[in-house]
PDB file of N, CA and C in Angstrom:
ATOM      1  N   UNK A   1      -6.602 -12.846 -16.003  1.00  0.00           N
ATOM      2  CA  UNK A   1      -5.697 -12.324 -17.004  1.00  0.00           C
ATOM      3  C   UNK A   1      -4.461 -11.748 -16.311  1.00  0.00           C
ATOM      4  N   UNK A   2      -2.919 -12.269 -16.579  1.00  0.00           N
ATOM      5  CA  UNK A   2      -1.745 -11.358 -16.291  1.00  0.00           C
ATOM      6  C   UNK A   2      -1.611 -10.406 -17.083  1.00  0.00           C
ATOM      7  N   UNK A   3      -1.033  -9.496 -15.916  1.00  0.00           N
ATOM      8  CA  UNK A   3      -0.865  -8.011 -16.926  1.00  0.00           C
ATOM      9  C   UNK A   3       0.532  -7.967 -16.103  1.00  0.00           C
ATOM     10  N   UNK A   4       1.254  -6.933 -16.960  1.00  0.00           N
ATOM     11  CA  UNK A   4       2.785  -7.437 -16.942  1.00  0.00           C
ATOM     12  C   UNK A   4       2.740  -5.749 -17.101  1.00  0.00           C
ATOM     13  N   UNK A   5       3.420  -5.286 -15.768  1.00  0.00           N
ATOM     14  CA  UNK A   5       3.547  -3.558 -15.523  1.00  0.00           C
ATOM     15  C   UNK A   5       4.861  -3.355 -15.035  1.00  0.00           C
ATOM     16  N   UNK A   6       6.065  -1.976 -14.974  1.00  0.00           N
ATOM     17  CA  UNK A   6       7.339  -2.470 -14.523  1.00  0.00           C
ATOM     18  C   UNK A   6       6.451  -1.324 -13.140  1.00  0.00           C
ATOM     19  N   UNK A   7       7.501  -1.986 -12.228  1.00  0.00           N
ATOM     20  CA  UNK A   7       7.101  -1.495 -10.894  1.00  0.00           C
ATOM     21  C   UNK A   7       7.870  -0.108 -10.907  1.00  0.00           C
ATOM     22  N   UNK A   8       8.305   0.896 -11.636  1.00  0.00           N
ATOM     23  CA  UNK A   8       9.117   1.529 -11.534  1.00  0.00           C
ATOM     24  C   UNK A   8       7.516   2.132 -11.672  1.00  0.00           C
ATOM     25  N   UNK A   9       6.791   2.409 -12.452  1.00  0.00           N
ATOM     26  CA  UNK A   9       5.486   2.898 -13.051  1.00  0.00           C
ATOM     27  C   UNK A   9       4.573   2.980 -11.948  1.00  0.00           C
ATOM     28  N   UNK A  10       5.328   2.504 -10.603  1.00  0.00           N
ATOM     29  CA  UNK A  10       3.836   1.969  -9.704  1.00  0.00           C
ATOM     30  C   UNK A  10       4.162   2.495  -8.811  1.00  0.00           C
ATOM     31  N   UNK A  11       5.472   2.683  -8.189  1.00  0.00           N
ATOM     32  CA  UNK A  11       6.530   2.828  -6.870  1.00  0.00           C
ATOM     33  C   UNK A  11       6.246   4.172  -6.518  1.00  0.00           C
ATOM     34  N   UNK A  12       5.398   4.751  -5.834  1.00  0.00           N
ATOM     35  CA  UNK A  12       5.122   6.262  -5.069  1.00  0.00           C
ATOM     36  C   UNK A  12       4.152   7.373  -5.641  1.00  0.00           C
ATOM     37  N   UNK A  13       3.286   6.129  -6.901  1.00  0.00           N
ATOM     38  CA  UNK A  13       1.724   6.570  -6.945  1.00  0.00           C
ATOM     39  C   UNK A  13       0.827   6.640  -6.154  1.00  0.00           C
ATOM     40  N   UNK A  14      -0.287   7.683  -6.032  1.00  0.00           N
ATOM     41  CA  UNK A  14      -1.053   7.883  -4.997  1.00  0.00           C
ATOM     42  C   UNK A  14      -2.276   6.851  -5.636  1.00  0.00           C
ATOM     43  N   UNK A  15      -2.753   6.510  -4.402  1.00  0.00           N
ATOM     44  CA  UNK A  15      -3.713   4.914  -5.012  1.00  0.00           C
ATOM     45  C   UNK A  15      -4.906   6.080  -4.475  1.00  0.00           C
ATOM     46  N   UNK A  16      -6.588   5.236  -5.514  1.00  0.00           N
ATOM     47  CA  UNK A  16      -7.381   6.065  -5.351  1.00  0.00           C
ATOM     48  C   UNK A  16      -8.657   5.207  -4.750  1.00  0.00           C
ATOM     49  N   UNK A  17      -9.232   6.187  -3.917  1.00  0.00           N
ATOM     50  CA  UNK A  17     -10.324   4.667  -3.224  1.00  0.00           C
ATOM     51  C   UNK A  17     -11.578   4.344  -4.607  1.00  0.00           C
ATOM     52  N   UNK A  18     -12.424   3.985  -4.699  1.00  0.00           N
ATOM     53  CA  UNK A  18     -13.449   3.548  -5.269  1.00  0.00           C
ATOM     54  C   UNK A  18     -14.491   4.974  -5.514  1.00  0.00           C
ATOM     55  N   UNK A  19     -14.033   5.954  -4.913  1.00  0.00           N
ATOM     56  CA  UNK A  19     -14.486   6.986  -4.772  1.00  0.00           C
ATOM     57  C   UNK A  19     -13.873   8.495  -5.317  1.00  0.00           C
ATOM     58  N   UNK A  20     -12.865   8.065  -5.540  1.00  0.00           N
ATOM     59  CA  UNK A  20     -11.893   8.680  -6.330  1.00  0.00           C
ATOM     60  C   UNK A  20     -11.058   9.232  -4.898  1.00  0.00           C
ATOM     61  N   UNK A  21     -10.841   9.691  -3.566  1.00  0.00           N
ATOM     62  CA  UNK A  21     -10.214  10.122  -2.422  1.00  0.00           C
ATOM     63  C   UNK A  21      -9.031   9.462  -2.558  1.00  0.00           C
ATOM     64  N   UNK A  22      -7.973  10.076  -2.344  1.00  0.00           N
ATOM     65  CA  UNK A  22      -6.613   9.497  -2.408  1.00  0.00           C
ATOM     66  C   UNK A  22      -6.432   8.342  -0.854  1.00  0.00           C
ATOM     67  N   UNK A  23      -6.177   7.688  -0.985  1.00  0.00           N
ATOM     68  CA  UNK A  23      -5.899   6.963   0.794  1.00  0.00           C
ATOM     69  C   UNK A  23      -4.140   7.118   1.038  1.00  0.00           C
ATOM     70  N   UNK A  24      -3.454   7.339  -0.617  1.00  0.00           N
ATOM     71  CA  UNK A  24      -1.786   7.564   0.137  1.00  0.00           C
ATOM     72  C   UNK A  24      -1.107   7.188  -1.400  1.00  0.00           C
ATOM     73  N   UNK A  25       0.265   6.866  -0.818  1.00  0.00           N
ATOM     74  CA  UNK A  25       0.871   6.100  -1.989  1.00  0.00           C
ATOM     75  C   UNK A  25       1.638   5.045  -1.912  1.00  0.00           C
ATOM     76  N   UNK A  26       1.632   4.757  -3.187  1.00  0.00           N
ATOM     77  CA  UNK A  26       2.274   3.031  -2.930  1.00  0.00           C
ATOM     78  C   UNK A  26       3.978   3.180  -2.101  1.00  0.00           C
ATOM     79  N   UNK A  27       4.269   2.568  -1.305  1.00  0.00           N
ATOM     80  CA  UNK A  27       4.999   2.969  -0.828  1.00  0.00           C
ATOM     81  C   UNK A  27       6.141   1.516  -0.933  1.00  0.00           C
ATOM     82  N   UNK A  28       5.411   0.604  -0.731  1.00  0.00           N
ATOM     83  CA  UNK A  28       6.303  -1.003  -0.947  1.00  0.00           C
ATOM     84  C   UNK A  28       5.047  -1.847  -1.728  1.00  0.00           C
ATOM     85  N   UNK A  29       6.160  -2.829  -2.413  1.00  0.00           N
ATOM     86  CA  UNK A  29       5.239  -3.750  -3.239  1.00  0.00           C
ATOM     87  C   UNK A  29       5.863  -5.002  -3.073  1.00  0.00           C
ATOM     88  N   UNK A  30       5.237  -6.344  -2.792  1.00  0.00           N
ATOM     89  CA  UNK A  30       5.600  -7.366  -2.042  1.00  0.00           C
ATOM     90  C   UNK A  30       5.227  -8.334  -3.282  1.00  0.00           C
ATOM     91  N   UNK A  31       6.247  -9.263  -3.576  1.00  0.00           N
ATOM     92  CA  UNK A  31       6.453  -9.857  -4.629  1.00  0.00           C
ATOM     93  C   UNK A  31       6.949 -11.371  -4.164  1.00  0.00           C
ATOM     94  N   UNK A  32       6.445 -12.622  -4.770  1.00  0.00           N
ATOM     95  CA  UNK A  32       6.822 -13.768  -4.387  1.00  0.00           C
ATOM     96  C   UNK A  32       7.177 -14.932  -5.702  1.00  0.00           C
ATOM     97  N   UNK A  33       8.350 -15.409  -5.506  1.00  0.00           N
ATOM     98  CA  UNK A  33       8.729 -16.282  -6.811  1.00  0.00           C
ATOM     99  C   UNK A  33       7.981 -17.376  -6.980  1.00  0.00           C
ATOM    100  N   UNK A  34       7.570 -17.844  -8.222  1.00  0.00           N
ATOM    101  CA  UNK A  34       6.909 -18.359  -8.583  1.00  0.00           C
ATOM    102  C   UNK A  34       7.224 -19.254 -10.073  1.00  0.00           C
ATOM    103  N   UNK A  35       7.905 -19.973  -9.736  1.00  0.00           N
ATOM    104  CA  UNK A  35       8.791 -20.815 -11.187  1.00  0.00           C
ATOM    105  C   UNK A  35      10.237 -19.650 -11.415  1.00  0.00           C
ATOM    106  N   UNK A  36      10.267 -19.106 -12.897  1.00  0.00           N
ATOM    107  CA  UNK A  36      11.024 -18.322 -13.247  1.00  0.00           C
ATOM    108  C   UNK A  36      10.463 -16.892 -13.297  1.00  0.00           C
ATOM    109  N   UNK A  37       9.567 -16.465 -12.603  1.00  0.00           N
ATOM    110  CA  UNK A  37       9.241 -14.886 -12.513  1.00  0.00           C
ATOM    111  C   UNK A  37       9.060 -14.662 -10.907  1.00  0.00           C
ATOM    112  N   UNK A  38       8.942 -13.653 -10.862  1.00  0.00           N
ATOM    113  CA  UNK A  38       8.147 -12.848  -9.496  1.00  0.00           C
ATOM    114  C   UNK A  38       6.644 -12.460  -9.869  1.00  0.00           C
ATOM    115  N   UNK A  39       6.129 -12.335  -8.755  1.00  0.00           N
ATOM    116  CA  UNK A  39       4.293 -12.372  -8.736  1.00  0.00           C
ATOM    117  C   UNK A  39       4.216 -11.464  -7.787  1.00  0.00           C
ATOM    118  N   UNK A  40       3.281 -10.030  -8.128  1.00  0.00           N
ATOM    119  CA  UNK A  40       3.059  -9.627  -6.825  1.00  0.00           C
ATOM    120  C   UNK A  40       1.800 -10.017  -6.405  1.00  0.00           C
ATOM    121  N   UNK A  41       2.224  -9.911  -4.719  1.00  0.00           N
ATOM    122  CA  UNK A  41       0.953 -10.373  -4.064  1.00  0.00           C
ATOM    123  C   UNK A  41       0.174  -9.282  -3.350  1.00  0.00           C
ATOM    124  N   UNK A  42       1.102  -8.122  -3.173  1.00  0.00           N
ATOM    125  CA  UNK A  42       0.643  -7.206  -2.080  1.00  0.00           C
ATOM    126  C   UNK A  42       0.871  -5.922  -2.260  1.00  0.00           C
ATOM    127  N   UNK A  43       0.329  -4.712  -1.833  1.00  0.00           N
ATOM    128  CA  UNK A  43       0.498  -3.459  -2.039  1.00  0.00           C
ATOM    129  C   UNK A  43       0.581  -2.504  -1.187  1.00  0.00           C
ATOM    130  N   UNK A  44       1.759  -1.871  -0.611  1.00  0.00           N
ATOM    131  CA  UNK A  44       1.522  -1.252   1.039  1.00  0.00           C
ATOM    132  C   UNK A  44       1.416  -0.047   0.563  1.00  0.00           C
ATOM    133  N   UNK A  45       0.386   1.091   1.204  1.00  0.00           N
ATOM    134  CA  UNK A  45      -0.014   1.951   1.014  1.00  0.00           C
ATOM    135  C   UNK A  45      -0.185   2.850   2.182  1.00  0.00           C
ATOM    136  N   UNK A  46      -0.088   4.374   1.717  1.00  0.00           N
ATOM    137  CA  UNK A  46       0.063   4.650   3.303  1.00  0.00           C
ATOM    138  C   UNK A  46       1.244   5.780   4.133  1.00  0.00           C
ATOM    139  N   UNK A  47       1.083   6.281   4.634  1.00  0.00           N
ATOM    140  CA  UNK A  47       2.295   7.074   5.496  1.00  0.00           C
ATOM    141  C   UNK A  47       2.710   6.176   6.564  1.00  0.00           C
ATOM    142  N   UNK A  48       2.054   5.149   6.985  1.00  0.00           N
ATOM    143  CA  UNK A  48       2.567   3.791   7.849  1.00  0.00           C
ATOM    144  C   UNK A  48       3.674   3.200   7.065  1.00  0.00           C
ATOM    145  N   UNK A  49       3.167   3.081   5.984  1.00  0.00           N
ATOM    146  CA  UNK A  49       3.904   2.098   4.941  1.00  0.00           C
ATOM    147  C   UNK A  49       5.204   2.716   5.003  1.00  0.00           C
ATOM    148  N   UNK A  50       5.640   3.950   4.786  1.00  0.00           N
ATOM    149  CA  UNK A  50       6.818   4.672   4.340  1.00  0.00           C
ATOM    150  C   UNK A  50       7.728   4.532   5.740  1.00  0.00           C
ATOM    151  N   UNK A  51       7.230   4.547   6.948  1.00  0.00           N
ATOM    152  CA  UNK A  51       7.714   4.655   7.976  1.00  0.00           C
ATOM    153  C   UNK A  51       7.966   3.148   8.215  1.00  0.00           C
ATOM    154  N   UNK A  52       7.113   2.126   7.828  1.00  0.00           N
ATOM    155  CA  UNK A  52       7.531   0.676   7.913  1.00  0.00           C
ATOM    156  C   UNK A  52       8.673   0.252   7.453  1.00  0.00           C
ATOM    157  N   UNK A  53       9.146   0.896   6.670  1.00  0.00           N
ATOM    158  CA  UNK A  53      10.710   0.548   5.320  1.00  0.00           C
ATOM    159  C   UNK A  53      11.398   1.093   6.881  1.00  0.00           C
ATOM    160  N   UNK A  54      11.439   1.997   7.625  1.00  0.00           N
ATOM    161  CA  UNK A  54      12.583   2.695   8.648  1.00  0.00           C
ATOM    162  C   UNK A  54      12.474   2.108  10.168  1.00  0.00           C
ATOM    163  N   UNK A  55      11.593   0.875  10.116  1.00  0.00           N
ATOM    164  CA  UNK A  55      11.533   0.336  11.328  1.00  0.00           C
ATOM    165  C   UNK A  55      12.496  -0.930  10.850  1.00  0.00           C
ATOM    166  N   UNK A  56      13.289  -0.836   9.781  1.00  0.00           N
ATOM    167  CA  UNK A  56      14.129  -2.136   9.954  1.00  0.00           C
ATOM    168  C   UNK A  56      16.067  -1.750  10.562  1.00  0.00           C
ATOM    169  N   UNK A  57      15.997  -0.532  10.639  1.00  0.00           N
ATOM    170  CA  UNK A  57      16.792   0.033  11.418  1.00  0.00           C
ATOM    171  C   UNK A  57      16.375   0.814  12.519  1.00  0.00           C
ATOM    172  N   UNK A  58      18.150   1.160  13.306  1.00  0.00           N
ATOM    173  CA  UNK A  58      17.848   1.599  15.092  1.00  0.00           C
ATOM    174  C   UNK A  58      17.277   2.809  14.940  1.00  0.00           C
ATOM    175  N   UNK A  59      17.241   3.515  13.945  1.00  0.00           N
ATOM    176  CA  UNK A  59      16.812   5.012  14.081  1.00  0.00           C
ATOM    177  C   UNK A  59      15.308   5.379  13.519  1.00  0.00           C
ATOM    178  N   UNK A  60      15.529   4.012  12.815  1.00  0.00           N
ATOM    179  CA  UNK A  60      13.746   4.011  12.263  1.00  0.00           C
ATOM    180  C   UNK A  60      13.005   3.600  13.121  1.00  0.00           C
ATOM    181  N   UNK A  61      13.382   2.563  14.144  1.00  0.00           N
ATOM    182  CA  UNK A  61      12.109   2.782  15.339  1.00  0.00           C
ATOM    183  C   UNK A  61      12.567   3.274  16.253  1.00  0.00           C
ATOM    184  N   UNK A  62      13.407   4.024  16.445  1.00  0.00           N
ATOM    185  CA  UNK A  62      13.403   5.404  17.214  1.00  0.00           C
ATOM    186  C   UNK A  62      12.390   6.146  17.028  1.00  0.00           C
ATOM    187  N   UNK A  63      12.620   6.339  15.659  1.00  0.00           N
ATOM    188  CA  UNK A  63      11.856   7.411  15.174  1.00  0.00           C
ATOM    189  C   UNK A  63      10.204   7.082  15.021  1.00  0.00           C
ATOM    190  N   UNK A  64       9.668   5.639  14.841  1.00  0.00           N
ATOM    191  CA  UNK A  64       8.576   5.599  15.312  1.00  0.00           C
ATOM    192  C   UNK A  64       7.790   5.489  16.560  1.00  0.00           C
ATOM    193  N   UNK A  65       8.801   4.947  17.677  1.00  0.00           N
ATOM    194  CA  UNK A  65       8.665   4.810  18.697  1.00  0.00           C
ATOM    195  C   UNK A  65       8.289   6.788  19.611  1.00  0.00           C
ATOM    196  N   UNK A  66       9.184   7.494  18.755  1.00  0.00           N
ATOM    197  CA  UNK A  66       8.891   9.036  19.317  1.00  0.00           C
ATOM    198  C   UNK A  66       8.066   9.279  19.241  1.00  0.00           C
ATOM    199  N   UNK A  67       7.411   8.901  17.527  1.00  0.00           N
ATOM    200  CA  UNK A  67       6.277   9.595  16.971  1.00  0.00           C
ATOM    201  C   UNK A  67       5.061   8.788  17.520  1.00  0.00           C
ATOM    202  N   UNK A  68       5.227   7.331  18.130  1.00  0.00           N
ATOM    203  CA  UNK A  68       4.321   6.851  18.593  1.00  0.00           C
ATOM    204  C   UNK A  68       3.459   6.222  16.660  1.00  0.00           C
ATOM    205  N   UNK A  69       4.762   5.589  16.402  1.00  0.00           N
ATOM    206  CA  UNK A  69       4.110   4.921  14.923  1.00  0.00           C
ATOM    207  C   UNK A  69       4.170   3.575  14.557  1.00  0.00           C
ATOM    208  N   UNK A  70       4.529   3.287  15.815  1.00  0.00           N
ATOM    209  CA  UNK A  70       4.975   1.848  15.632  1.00  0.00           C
ATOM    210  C   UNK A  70       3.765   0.941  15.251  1.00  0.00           C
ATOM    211  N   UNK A  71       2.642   1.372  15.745  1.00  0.00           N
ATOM    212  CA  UNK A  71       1.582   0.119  15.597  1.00  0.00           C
ATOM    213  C   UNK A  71       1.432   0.540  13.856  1.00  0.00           C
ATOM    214  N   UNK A  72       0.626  -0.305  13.200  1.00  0.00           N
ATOM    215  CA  UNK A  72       0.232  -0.471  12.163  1.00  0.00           C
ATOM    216  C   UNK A  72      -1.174   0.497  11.503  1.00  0.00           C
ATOM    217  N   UNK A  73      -2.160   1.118  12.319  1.00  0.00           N
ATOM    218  CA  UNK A  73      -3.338   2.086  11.753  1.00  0.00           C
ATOM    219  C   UNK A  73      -2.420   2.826  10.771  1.00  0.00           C
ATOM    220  N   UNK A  74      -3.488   3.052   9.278  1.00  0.00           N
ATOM    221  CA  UNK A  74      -3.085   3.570   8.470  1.00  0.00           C
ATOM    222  C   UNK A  74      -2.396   2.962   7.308  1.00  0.00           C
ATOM    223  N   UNK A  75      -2.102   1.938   7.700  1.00  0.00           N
ATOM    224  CA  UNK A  75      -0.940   1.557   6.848  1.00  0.00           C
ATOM    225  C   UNK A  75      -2.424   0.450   5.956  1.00  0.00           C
ATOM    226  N   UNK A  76      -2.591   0.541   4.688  1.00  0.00           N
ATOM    227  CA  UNK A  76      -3.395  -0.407   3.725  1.00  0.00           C
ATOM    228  C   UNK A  76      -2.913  -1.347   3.231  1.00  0.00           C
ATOM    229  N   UNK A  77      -2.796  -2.206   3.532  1.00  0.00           N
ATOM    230  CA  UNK A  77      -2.532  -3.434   2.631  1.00  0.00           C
ATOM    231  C   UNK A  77      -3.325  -3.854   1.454  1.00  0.00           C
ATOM    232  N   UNK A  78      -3.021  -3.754   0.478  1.00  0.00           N
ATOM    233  CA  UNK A  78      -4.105  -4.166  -0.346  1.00  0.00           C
ATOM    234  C   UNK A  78      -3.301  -4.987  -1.421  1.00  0.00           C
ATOM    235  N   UNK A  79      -4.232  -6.458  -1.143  1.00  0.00           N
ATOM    236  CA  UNK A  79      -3.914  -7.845  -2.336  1.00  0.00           C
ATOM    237  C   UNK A  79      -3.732  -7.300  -3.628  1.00  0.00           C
ATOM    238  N   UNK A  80      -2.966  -7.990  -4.714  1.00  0.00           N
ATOM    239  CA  UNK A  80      -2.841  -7.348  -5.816  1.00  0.00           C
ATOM    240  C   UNK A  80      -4.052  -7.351  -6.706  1.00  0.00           C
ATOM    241  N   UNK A  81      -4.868  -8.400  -6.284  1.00  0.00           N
ATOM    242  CA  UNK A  81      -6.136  -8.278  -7.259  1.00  0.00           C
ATOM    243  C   UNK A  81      -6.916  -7.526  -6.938  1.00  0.00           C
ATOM    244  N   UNK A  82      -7.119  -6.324  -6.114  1.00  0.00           N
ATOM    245  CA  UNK A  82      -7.783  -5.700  -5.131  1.00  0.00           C
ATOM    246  C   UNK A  82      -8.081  -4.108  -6.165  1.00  0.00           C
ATOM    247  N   UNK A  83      -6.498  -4.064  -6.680  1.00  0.00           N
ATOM    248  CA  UNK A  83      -5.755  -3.021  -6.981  1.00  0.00           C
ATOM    249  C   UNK A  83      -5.744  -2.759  -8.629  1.00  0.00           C
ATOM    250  N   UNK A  84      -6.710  -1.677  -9.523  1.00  0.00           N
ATOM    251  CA  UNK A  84      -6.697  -1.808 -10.717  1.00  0.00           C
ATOM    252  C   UNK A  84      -5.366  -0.744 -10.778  1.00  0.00           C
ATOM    253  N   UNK A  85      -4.595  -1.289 -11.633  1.00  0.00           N
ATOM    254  CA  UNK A  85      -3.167  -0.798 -12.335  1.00  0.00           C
ATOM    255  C   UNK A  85      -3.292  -0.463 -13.738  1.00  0.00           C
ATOM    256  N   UNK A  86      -4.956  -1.139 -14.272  1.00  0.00           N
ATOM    257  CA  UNK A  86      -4.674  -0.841 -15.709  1.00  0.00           C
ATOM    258  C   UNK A  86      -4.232   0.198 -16.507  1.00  0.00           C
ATOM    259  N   UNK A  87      -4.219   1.584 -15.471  1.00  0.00           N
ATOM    260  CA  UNK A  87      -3.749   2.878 -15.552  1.00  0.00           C
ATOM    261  C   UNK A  87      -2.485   3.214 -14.572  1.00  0.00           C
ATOM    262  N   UNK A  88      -1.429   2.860 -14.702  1.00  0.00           N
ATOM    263  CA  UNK A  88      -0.281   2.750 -13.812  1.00  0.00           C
ATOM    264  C   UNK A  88       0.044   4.088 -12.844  1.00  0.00           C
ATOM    265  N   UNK A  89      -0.693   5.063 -13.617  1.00  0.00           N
ATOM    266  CA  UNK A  89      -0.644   6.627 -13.458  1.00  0.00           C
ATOM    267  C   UNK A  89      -1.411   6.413 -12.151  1.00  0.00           C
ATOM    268  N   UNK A  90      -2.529   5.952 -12.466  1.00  0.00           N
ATOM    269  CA  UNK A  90      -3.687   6.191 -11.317  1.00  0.00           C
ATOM    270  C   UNK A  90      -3.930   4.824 -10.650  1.00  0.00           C
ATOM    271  N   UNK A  91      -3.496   4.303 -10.318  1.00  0.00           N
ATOM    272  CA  UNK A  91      -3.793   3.214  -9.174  1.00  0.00           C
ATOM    273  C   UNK A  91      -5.231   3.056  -8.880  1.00  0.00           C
ATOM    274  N   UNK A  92      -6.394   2.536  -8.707  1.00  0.00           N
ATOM    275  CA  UNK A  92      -7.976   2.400  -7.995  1.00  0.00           C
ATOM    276  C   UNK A  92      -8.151   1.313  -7.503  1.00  0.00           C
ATOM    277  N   UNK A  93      -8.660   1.574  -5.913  1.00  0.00           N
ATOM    278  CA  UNK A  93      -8.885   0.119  -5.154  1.00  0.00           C
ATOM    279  C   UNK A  93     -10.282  -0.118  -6.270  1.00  0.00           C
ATOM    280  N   UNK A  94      -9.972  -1.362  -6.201  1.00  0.00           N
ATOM    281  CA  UNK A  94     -11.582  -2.148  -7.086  1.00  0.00           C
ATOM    282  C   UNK A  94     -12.252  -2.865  -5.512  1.00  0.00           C
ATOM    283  N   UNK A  95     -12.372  -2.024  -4.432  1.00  0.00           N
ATOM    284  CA  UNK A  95     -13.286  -3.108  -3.657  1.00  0.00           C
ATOM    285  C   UNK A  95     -13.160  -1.601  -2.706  1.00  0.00           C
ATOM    286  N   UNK A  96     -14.475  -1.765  -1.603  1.00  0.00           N
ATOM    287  CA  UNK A  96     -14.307  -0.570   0.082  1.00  0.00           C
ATOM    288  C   UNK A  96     -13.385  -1.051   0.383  1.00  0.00           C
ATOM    289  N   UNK A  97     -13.050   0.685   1.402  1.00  0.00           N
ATOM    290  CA  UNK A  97     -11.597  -0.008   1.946  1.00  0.00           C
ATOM    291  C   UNK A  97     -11.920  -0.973   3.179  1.00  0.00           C
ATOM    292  N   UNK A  98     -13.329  -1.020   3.340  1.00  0.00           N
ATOM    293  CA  UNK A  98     -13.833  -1.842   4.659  1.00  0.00           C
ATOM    294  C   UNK A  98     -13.316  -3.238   4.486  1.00  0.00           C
ATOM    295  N   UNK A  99     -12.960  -3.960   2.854  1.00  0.00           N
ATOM    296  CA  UNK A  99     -12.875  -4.983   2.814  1.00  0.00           C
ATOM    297  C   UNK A  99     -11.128  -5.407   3.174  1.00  0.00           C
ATOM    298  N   UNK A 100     -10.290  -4.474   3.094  1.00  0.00           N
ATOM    299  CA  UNK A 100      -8.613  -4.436   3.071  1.00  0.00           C
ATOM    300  C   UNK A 100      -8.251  -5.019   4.765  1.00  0.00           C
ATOM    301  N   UNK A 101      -7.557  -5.890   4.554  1.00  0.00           N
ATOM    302  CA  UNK A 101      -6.831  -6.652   5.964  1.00  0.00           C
ATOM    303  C   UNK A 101      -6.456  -5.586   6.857  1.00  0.00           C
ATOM    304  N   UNK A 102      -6.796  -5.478   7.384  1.00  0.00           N
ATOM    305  CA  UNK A 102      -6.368  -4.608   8.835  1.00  0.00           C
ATOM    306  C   UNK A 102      -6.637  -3.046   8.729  1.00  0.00           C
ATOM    307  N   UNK A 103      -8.079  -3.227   8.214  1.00  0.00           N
ATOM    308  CA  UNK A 103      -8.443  -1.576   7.721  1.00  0.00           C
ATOM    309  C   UNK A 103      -9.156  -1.317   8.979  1.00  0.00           C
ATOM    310  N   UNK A 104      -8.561  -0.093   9.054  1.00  0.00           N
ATOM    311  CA  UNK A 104      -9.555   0.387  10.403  1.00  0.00           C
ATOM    312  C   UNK A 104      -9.965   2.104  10.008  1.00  0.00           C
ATOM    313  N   UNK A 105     -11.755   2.202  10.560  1.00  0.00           N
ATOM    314  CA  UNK A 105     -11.873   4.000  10.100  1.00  0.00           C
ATOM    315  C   UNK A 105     -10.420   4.576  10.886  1.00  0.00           C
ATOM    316  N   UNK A 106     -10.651   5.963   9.757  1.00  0.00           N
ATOM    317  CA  UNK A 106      -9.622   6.744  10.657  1.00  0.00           C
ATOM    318  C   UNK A 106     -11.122   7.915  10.782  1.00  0.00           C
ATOM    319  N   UNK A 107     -10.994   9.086  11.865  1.00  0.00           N
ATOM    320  CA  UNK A 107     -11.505  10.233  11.788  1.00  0.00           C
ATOM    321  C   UNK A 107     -11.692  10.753  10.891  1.00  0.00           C
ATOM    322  N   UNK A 108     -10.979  11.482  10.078  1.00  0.00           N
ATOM    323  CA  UNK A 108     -11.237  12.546   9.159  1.00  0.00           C
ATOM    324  C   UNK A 108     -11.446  11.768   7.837  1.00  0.00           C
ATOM    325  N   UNK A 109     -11.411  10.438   7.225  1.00  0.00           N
ATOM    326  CA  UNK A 109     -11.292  10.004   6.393  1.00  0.00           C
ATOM    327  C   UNK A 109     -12.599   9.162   6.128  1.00  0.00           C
ATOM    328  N   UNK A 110     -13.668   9.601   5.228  1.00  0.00           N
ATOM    329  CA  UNK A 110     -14.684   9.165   4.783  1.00  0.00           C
ATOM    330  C   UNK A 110     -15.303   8.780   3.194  1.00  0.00           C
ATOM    331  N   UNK A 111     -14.953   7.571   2.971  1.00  0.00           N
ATOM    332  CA  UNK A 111     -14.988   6.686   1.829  1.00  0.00           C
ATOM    333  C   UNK A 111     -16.291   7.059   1.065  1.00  0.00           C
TER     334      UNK A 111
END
């Protein structure tokens, strides 16, 4: 089923794990054309994520390079079907985060 949400509704909600624990907020949303619309495919989540938008300038990987943020831990990717929106307010992964592309434990963070 398409569900048709404006991304304005979605853009710097805190997404919630399966458990209700916040993992961050939506920080970028990755969208691909598809005839005459856009489709999203992807959902970056994360304090990686926010710092990823500032690695496309010199001062943004400065600034990760200081902080030592350049690699990717932290940052969630999560597919759009992954991701219930039916509540735009509240974001909920519908799957562990064990299953998300390039999820790795962190320390203090227990699902």
């Amino acid at each position: 089923m398409m569900r048709t949400v404006n991304l304005e509704h979605l853009a710097g909600r805190r997404v919630l794990s399966q458990r209700g624990k916040s993992i961050g907020h939506i920080e970028e949303i990755l969208a691909e054309q598809r005839g005459d619309e856009l489709v999203v495919t992807e959902f970056h989540v994360g304090i990686y994520a926010a710092f990823e938008r500032l690695s496309a300038s010199t001062i943004g990987i400065a600034m990760l390079d200081l902080f030592r943020l350049r690699r990717r831990d932290g940052l969630y990717r999560i597919p759009w079907d992954k991701l219930d929106i039916s509540d735009p307010a509240r974001p909920r992964l519908l799957c562990p985060m064990t299953e998300l592309p390039g999820w790795k434990r962190q320390k203090d963070f227990r699902e």
